[in-house]
PDB file of N, CA and C in Angstrom:
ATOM      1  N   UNK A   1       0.815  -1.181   0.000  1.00  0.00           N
ATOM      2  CA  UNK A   1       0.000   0.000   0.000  1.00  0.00           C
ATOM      3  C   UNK A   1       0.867   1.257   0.000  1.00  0.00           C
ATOM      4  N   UNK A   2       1.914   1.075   0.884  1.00  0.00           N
ATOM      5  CA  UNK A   2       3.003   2.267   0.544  1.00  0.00           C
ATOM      6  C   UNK A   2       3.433   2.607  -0.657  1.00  0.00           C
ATOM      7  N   UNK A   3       3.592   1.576  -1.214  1.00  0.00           N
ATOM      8  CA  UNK A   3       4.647   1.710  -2.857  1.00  0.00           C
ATOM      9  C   UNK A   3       3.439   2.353  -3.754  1.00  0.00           C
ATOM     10  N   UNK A   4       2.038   1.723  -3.301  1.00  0.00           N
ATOM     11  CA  UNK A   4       1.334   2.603  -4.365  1.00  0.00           C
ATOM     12  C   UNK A   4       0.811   4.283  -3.712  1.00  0.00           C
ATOM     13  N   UNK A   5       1.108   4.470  -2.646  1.00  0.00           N
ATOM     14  CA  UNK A   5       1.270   5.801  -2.472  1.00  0.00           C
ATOM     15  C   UNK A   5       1.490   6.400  -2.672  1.00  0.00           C
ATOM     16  N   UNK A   6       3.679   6.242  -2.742  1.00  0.00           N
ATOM     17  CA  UNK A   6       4.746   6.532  -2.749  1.00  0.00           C
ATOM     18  C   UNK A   6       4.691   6.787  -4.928  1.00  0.00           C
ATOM     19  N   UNK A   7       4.299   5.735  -5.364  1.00  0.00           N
ATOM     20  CA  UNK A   7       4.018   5.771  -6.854  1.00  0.00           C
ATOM     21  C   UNK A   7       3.130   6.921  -6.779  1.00  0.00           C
ATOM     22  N   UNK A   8       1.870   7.031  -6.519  1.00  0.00           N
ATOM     23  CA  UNK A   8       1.014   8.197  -6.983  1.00  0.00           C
ATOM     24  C   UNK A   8       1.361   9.532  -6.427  1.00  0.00           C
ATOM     25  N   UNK A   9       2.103  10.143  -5.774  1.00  0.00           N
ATOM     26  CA  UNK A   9       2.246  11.421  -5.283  1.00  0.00           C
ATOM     27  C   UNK A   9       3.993  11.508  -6.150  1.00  0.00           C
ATOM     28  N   UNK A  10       4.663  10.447  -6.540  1.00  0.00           N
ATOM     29  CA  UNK A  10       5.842  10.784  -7.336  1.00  0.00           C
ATOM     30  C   UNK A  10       5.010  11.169  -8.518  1.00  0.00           C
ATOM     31  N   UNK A  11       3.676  10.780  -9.145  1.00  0.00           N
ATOM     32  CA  UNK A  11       3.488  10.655 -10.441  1.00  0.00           C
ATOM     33  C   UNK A  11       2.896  11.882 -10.833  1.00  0.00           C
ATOM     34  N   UNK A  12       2.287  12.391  -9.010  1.00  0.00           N
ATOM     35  CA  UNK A  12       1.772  13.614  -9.622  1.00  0.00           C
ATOM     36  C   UNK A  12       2.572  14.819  -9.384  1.00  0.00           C
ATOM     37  N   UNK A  13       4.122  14.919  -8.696  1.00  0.00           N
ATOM     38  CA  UNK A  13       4.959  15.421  -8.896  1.00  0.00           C
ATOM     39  C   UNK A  13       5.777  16.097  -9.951  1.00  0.00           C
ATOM     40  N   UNK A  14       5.768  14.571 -11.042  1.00  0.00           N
ATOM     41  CA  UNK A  14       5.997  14.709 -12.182  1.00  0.00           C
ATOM     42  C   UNK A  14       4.952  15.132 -13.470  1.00  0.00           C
ATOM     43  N   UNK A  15       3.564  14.835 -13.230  1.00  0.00           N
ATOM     44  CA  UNK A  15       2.824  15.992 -13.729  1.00  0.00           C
ATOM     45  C   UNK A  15       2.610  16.895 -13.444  1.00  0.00           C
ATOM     46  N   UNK A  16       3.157  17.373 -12.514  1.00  0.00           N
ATOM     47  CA  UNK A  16       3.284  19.507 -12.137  1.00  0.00           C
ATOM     48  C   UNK A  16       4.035  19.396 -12.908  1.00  0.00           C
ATOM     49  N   UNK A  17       5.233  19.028 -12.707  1.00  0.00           N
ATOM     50  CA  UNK A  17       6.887  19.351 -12.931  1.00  0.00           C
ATOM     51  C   UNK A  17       6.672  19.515 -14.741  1.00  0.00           C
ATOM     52  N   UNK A  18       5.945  18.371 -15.093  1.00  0.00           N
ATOM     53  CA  UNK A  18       5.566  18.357 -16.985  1.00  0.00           C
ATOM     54  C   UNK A  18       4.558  19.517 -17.293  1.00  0.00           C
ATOM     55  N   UNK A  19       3.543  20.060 -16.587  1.00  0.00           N
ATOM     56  CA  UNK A  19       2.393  20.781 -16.589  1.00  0.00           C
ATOM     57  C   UNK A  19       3.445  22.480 -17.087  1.00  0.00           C
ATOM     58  N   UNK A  20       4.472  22.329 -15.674  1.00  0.00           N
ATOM     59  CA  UNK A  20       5.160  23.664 -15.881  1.00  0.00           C
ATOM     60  C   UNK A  20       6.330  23.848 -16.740  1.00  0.00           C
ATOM     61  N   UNK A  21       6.584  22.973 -17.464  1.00  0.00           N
ATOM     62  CA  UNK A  21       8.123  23.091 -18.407  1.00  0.00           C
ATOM     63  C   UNK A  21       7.481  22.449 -19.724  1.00  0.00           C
ATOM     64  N   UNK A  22       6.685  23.293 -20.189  1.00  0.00           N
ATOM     65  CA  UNK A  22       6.149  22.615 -21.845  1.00  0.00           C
ATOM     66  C   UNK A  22       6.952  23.411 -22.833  1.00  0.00           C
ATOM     67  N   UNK A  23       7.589  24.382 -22.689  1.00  0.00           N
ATOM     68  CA  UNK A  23       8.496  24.593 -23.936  1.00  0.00           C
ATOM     69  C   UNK A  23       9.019  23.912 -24.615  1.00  0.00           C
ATOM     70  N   UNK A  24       9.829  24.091 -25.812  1.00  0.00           N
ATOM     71  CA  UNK A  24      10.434  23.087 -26.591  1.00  0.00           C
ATOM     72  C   UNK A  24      11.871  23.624 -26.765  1.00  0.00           C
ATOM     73  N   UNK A  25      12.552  21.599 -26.930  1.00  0.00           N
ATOM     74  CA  UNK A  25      13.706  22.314 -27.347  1.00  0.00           C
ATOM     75  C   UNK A  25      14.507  21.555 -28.291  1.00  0.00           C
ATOM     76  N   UNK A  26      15.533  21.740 -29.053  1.00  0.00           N
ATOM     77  CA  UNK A  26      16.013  20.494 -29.811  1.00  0.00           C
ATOM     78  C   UNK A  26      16.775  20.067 -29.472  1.00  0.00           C
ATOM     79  N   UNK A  27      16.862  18.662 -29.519  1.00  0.00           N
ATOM     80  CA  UNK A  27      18.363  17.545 -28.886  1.00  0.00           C
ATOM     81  C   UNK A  27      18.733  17.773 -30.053  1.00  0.00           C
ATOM     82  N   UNK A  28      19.804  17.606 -29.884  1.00  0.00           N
ATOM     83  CA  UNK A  28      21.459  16.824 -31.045  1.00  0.00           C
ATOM     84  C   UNK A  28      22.485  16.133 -30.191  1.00  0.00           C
ATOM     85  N   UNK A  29      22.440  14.877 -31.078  1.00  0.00           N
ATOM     86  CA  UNK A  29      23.032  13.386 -31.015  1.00  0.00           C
ATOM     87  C   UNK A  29      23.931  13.572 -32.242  1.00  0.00           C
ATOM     88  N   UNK A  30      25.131  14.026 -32.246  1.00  0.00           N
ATOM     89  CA  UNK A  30      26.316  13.777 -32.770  1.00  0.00           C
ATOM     90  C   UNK A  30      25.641  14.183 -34.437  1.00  0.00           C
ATOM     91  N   UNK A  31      25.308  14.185 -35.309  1.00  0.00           N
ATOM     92  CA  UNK A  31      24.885  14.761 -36.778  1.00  0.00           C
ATOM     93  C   UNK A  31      23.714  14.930 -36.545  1.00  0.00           C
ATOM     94  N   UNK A  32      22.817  14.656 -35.384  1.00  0.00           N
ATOM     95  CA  UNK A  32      21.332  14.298 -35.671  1.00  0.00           C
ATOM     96  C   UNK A  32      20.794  15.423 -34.927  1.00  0.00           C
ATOM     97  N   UNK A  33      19.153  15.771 -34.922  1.00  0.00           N
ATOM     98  CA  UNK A  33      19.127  16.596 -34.222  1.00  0.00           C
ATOM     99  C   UNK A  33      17.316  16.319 -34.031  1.00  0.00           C
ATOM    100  N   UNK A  34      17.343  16.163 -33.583  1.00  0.00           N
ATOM    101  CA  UNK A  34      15.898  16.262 -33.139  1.00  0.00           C
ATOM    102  C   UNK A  34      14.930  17.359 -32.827  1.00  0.00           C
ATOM    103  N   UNK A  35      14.204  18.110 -33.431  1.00  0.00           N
ATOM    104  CA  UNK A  35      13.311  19.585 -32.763  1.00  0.00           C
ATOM    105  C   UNK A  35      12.406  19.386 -32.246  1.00  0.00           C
ATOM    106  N   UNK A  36      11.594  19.894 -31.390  1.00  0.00           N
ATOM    107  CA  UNK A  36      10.845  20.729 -30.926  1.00  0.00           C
ATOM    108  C   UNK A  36      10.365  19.525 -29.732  1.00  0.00           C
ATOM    109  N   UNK A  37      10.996  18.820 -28.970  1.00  0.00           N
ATOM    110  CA  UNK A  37      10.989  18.056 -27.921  1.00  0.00           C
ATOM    111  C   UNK A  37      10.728  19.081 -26.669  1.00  0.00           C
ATOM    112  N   UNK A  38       9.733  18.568 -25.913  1.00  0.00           N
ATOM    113  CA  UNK A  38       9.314  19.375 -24.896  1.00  0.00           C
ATOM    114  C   UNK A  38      10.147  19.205 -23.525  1.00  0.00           C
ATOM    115  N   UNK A  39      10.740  19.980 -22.916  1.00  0.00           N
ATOM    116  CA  UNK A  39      11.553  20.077 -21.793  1.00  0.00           C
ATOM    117  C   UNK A  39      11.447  18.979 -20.744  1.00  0.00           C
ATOM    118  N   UNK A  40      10.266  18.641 -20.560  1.00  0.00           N
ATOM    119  CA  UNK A  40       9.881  17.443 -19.442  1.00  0.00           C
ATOM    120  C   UNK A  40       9.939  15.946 -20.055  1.00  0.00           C
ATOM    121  N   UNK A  41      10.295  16.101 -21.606  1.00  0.00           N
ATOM    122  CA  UNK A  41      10.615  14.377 -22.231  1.00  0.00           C
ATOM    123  C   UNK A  41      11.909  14.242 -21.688  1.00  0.00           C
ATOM    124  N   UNK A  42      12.783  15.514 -21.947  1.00  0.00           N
ATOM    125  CA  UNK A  42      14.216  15.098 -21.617  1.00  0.00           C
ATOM    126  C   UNK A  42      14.463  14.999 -20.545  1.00  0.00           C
ATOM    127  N   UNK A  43      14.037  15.893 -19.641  1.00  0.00           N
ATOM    128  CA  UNK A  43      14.526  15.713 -17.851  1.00  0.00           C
ATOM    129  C   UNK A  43      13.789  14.498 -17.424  1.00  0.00           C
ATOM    130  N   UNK A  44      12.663  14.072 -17.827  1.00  0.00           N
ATOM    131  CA  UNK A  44      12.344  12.850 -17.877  1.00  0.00           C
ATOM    132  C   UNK A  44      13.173  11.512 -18.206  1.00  0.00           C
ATOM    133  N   UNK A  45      13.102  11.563 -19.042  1.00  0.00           N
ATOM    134  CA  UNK A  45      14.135  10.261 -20.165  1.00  0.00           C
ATOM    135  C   UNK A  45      15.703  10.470 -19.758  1.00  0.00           C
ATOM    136  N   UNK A  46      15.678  11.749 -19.007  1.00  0.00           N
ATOM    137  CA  UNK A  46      17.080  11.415 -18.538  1.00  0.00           C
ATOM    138  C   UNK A  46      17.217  10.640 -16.990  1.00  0.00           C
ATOM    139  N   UNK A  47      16.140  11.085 -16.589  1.00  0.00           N
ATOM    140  CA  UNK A  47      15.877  10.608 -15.585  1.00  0.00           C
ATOM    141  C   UNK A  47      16.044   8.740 -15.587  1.00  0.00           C
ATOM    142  N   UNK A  48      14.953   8.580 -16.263  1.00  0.00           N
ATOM    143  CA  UNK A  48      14.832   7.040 -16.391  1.00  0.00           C
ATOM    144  C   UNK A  48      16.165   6.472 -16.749  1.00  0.00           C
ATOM    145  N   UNK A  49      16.970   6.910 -18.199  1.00  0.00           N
ATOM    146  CA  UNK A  49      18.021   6.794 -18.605  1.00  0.00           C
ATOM    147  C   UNK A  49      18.995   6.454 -17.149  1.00  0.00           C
ATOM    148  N   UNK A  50      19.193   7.399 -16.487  1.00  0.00           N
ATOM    149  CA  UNK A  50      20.043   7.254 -15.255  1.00  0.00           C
ATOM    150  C   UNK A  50      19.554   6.088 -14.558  1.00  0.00           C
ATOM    151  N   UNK A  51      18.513   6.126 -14.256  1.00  0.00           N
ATOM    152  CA  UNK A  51      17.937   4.232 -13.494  1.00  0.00           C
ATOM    153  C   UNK A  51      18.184   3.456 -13.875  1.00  0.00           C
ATOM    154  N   UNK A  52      17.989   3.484 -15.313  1.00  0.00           N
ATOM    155  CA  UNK A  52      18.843   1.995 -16.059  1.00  0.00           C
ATOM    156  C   UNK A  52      19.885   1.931 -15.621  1.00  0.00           C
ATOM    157  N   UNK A  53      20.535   2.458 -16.199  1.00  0.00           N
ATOM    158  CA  UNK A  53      21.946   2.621 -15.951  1.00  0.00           C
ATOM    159  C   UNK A  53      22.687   2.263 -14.514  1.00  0.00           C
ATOM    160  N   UNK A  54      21.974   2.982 -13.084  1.00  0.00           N
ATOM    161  CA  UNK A  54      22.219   2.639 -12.183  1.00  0.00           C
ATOM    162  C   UNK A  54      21.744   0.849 -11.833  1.00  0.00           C
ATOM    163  N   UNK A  55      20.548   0.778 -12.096  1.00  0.00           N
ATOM    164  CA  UNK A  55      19.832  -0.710 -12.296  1.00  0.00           C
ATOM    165  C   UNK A  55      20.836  -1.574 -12.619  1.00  0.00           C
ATOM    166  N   UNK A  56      21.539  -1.319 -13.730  1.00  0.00           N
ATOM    167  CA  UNK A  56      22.569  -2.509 -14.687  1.00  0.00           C
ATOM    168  C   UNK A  56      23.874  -2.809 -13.834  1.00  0.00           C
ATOM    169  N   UNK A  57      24.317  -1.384 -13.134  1.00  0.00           N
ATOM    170  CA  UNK A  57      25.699  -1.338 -12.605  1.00  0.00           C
ATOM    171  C   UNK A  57      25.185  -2.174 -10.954  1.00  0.00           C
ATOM    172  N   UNK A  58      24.195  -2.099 -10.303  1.00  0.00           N
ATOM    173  CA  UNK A  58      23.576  -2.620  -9.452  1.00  0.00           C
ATOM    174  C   UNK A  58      23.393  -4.202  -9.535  1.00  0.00           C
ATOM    175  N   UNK A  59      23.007  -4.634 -10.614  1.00  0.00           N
ATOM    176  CA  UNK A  59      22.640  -6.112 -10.882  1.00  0.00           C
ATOM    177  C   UNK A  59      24.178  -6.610 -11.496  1.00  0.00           C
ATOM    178  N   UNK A  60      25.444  -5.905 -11.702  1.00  0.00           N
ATOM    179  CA  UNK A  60      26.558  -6.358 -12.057  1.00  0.00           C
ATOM    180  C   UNK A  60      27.222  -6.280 -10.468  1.00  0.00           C
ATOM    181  N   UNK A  61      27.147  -5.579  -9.996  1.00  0.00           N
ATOM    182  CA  UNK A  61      27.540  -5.704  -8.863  1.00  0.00           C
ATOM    183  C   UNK A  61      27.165  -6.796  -7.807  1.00  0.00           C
ATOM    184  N   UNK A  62      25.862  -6.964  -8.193  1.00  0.00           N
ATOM    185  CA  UNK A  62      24.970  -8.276  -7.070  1.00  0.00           C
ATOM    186  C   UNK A  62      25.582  -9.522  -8.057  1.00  0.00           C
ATOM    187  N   UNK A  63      25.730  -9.837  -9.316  1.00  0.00           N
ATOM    188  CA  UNK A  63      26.397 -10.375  -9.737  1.00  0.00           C
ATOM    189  C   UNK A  63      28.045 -11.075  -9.143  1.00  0.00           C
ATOM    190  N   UNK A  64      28.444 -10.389  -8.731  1.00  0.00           N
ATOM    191  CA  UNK A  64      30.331 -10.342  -8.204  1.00  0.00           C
ATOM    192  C   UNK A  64      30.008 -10.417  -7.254  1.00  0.00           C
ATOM    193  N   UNK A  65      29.224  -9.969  -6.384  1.00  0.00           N
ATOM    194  CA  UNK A  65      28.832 -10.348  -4.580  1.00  0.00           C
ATOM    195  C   UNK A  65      28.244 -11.969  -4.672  1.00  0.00           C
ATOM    196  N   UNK A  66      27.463 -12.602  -5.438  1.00  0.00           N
ATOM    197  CA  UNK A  66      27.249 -13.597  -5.612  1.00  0.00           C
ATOM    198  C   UNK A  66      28.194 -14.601  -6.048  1.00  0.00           C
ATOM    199  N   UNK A  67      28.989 -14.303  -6.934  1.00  0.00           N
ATOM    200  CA  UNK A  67      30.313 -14.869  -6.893  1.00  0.00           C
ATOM    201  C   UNK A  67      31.091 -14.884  -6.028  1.00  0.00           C
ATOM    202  N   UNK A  68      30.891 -13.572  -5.395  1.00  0.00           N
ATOM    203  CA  UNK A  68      31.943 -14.054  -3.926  1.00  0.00           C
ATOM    204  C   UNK A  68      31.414 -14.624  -2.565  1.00  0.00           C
ATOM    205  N   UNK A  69      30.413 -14.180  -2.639  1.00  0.00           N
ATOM    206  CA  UNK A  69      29.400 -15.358  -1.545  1.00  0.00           C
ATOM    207  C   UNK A  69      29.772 -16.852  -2.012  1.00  0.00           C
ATOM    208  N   UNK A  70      29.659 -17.371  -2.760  1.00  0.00           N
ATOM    209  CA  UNK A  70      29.393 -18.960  -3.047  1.00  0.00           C
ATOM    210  C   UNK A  70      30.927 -19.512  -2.972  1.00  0.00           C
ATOM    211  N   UNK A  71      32.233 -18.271  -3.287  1.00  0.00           N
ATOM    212  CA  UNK A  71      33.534 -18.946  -3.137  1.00  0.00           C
ATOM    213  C   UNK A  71      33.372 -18.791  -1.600  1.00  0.00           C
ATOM    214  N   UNK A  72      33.008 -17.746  -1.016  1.00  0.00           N
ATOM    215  CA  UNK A  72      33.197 -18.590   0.568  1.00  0.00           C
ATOM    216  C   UNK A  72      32.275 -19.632   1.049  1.00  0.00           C
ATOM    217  N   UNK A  73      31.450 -19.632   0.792  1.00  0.00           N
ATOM    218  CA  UNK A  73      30.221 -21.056   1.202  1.00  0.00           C
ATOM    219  C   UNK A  73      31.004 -22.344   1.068  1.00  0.00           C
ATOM    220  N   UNK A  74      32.217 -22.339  -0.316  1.00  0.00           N
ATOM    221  CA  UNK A  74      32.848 -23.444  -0.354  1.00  0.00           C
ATOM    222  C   UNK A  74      33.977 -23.351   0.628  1.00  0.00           C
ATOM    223  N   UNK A  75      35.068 -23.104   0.839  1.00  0.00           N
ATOM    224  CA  UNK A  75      35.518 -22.580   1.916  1.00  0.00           C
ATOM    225  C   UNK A  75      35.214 -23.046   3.341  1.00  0.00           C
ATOM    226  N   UNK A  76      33.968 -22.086   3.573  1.00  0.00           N
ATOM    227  CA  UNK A  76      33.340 -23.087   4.951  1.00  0.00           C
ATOM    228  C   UNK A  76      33.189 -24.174   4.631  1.00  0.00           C
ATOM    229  N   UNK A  77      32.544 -24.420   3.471  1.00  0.00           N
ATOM    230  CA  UNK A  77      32.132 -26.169   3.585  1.00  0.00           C
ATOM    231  C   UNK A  77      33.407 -26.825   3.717  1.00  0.00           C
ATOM    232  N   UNK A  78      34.528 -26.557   2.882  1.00  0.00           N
ATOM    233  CA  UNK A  78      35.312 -27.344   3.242  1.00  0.00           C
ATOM    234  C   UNK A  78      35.865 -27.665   4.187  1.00  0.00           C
ATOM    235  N   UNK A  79      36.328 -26.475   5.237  1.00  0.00           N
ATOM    236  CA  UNK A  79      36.597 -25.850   6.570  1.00  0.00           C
ATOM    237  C   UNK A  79      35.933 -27.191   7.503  1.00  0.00           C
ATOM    238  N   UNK A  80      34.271 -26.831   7.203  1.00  0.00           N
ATOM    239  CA  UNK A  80      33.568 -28.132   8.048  1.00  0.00           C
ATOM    240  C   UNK A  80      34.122 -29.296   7.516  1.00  0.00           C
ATOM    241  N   UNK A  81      34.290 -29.631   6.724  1.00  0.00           N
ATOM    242  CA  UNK A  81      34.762 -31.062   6.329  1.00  0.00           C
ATOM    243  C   UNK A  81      36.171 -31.975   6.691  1.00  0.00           C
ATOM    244  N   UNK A  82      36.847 -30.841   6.642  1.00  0.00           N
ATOM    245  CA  UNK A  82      38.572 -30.619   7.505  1.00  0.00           C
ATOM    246  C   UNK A  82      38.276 -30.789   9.047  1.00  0.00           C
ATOM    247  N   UNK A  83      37.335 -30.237   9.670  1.00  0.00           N
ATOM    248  CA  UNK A  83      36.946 -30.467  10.930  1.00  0.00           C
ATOM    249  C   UNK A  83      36.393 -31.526  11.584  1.00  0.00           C
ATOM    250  N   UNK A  84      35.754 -32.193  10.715  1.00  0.00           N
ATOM    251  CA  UNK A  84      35.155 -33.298  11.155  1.00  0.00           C
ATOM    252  C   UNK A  84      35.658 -34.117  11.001  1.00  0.00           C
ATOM    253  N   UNK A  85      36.188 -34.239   9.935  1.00  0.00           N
ATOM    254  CA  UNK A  85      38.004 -35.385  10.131  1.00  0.00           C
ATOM    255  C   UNK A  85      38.786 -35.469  10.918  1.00  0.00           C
ATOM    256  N   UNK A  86      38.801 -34.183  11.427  1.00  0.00           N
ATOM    257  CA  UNK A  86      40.175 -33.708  12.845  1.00  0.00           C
ATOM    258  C   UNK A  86      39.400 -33.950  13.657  1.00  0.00           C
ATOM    259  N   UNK A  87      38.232 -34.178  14.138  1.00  0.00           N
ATOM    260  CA  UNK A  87      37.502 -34.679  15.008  1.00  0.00           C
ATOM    261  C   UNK A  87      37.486 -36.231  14.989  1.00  0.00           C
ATOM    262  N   UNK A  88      37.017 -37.018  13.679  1.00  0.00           N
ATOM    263  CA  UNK A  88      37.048 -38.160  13.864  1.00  0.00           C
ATOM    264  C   UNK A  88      38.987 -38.551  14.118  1.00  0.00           C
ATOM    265  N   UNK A  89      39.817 -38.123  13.610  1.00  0.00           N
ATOM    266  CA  UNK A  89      40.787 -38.095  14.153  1.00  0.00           C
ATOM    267  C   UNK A  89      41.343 -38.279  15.906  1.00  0.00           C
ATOM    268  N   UNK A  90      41.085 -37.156  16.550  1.00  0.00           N
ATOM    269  CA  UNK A  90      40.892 -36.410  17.565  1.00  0.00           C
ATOM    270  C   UNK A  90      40.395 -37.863  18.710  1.00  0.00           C
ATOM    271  N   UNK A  91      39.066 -38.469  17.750  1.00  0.00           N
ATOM    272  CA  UNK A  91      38.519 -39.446  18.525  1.00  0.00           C
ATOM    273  C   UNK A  91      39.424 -40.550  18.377  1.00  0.00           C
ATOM    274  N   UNK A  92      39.680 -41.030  17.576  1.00  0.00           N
ATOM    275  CA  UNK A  92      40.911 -42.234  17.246  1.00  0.00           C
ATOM    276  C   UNK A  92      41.785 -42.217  18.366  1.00  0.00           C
ATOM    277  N   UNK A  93      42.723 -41.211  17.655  1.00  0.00           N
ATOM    278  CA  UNK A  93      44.006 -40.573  19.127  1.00  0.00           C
ATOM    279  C   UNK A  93      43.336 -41.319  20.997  1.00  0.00           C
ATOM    280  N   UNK A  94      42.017 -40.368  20.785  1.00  0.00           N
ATOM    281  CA  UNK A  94      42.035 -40.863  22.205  1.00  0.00           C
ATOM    282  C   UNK A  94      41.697 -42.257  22.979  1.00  0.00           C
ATOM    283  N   UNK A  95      40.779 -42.901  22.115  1.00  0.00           N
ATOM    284  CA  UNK A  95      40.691 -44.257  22.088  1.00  0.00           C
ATOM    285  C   UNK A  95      42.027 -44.993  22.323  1.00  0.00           C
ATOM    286  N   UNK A  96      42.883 -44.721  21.238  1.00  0.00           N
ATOM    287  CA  UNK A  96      43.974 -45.626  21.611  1.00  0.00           C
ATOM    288  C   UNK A  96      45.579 -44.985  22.495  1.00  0.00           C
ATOM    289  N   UNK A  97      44.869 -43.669  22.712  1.00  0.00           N
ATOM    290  CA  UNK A  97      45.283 -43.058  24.754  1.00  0.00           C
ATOM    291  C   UNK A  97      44.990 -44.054  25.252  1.00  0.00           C
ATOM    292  N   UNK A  98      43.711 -44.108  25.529  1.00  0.00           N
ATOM    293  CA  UNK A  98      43.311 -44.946  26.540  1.00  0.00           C
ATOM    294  C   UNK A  98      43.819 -46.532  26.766  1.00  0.00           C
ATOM    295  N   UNK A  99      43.463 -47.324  25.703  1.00  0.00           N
ATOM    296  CA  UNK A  99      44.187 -48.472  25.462  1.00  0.00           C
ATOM    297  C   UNK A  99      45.511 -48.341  26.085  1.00  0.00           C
ATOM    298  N   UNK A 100      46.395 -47.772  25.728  1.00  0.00           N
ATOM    299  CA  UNK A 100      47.740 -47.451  25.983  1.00  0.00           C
ATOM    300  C   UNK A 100      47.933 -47.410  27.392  1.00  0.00           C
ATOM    301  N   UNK A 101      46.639 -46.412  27.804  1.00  0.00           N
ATOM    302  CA  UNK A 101      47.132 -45.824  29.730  1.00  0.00           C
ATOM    303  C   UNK A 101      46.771 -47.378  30.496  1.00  0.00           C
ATOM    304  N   UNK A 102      45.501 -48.081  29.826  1.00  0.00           N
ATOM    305  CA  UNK A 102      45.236 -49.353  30.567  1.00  0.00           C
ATOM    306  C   UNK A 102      46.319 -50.507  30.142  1.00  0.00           C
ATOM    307  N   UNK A 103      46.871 -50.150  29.490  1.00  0.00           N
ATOM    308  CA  UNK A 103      48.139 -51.685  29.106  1.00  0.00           C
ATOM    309  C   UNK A 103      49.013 -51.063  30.415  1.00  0.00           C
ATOM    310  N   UNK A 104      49.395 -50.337  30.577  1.00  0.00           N
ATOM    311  CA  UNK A 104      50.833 -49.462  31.078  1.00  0.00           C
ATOM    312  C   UNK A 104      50.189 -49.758  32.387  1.00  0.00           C
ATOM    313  N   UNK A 105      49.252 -49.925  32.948  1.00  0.00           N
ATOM    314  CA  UNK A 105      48.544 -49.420  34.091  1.00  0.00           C
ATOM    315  C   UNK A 105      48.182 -50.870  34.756  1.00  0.00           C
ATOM    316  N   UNK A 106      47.676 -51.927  33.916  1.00  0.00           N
ATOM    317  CA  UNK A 106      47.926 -53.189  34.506  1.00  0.00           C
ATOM    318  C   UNK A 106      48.813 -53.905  35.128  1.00  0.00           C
ATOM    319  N   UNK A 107      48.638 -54.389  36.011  1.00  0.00           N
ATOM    320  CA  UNK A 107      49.698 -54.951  36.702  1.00  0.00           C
ATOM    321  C   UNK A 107      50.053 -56.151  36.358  1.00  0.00           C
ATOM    322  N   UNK A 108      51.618 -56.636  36.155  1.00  0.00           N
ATOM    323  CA  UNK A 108      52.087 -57.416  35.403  1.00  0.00           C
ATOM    324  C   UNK A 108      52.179 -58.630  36.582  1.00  0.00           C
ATOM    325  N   UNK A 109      51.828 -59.523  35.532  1.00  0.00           N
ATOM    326  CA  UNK A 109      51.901 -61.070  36.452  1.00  0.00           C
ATOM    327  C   UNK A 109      52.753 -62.235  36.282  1.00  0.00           C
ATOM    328  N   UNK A 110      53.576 -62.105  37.527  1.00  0.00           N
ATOM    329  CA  UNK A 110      55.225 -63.161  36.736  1.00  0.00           C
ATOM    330  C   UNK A 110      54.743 -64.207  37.439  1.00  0.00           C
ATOM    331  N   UNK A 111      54.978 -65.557  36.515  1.00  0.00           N
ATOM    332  CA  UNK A 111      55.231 -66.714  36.869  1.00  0.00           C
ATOM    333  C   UNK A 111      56.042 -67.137  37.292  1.00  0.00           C
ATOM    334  N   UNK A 112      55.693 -67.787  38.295  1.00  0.00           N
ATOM    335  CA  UNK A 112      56.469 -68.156  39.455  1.00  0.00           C
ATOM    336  C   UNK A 112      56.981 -69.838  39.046  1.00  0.00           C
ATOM    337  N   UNK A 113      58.079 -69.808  38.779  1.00  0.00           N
ATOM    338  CA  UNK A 113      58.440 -71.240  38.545  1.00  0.00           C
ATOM    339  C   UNK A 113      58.875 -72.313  39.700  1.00  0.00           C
TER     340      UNK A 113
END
């Protein structure tokens, strides 16, 4: 409900803004020239022009952030995967601690001849 608010009071912003700048004027594009274009097409269309533009450099950018998000996702994943080895590791080691402390720790039984 906001956005269509926020849409209708920009829209009628921009019909004052067009209401009061109806003069004309001519573009030229390098040989070309265009006449009698009314002041509010261009501050308009430049307008939009600039959104694209920002839009494209925006979605190239979320582009390369997405690329660099997913090289670290692998990273961690691997990270976790390195860890849980050094864990099942970790567990090994101590298992055969233990073994070790109970051999060493038994008391030895000589036969008596």
């Amino acid at each position: 409900m906001a956005t269509l608010i926020v849409t209708i009071i920009f829209g009628l912003i921009i019909t004052y803004f067009a209401l009061q700048n109806t003069g004309d004027i001519s573009l030229n594009f390098l040989n070309y020239t265009i006449p009698s274009v009314p002041t509010y097409f261009v501050i308009i269309g430049s307008l939009l022009v600039g959104l694209f533009f920002s839009w494209v450099v925006s979605m190239i950018n979320g582009i390369f952030t997405g690329f660099t998000i997913r090289g670290k996702e692998k990273k961690i994943k691997s990270s976790n995967k390195e860890n849980v080895e050094l864990s099942k590791r970790i567990q090994e080691l101590e298992i055969e601690n233990a073994k070790l402390t109970t051999k060493l720790n038994t008391p030895k039984v000589e036969k008596i001849v």
